[in-house]
Protein backbone atom coordinates (compact mmCIF):
# COMPACT_ATOMS: atom_id res chain seq x y z
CA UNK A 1 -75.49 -54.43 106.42
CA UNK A 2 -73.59 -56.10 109.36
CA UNK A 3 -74.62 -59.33 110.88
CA UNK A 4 -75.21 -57.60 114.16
CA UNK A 5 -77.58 -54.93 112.45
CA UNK A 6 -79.28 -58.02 111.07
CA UNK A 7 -79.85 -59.35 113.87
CA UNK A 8 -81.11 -57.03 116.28
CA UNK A 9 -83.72 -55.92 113.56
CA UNK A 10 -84.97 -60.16 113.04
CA UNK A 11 -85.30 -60.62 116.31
CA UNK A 12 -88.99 -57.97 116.14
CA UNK A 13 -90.62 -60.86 114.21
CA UNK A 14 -91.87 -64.38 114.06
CA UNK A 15 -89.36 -67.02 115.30
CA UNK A 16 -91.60 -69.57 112.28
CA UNK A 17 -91.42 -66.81 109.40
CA UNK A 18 -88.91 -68.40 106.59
CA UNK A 19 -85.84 -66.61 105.56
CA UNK A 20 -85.76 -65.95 101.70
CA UNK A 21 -83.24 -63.67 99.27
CA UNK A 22 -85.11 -61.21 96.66
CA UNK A 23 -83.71 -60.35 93.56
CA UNK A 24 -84.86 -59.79 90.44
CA UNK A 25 -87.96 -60.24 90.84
CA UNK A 26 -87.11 -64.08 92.35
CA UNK A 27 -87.85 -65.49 96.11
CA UNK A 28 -84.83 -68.14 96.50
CA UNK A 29 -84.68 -69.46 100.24
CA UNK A 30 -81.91 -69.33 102.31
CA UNK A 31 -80.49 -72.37 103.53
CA UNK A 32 -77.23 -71.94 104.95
CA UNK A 33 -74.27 -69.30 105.75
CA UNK A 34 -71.04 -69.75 104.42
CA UNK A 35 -67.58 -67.46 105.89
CA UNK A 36 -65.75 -66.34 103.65
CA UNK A 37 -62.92 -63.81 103.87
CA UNK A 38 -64.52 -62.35 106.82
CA UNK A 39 -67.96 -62.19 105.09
CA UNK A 40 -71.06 -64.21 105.70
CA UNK A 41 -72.55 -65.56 102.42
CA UNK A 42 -75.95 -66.21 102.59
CA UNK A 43 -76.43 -69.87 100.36
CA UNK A 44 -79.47 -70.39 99.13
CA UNK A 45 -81.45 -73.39 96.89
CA UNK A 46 -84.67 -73.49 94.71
CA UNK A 47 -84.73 -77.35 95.89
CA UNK A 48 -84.81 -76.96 99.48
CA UNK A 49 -87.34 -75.47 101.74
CA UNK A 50 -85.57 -72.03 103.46
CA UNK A 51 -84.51 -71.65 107.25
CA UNK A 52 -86.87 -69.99 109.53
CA UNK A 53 -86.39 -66.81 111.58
CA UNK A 54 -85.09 -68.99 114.80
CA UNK A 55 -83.06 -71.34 112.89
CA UNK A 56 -81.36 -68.31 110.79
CA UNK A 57 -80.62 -66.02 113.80
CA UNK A 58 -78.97 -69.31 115.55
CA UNK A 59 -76.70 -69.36 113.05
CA UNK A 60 -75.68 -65.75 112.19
CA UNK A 61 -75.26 -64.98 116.00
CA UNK A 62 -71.94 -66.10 116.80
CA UNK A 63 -69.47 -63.05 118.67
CA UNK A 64 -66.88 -63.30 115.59
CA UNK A 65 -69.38 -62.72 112.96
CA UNK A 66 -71.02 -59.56 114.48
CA UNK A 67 -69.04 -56.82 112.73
CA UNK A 68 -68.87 -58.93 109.08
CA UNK A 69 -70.86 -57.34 106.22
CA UNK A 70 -73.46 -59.71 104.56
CA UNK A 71 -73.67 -61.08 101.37
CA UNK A 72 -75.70 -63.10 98.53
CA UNK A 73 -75.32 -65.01 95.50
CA UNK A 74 -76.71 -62.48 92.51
CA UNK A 75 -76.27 -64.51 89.33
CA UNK A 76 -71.88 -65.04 89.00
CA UNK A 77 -71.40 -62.71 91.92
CA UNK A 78 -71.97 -61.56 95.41
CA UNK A 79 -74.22 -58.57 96.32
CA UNK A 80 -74.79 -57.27 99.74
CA UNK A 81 -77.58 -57.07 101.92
CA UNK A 82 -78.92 -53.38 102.55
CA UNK A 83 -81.57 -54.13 104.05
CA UNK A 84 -85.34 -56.78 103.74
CA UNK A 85 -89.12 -56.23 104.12
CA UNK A 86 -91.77 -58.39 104.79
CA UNK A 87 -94.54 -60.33 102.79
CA UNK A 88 -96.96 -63.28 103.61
CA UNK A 89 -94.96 -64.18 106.49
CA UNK A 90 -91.85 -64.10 104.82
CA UNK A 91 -88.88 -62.24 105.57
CA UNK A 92 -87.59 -60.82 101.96
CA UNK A 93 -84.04 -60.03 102.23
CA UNK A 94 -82.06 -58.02 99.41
């Protein structure tokens, strides 16, 4: 998915829902973007309490990161982001 699809599709819900990554079967938050090789990589931490909507979309929307595929940390490796759904007021990317 590209940022821009990302965000066009986030900005339909809550500005206060958090921001987590799904994968196997595991909710980790996401608490920061990172640029690398012209794709965003979506950091996350069990420690740390997870962006919300507003704070994420602030972040991703920058002009020069619009057409950049997404990505996440999936054990030693990245995965990207096709796509998220929604559960107890949480938006559940993967």
């Amino acid at each position: 998915m590209r940022t821009i699809d990302l965000i066009l599709l986030l900005n339909d819900f809550k500005k206060n829902n958090r921001i987590f990554v799904e994968s196997n079967d595991q909710k980790l938050p996401v608490v920061d973007i990172e640029i690398v090789d012209d794709e965003v990589i979506l950091k996350t931490s069990s420690q740390m309490h997870g962006l919300k909507n507003w704070e994420f979309l602030i972040l991703l929307n920058q002009k020069a990161y619009y057409e950049m595929p997404i990505f996440f940390n999936n054990k030693n490796s990245h995965q990207q982001l096709f796509g998220f759904r929604v559960a107890n007021d949480c938006l559940l990317l993967g």
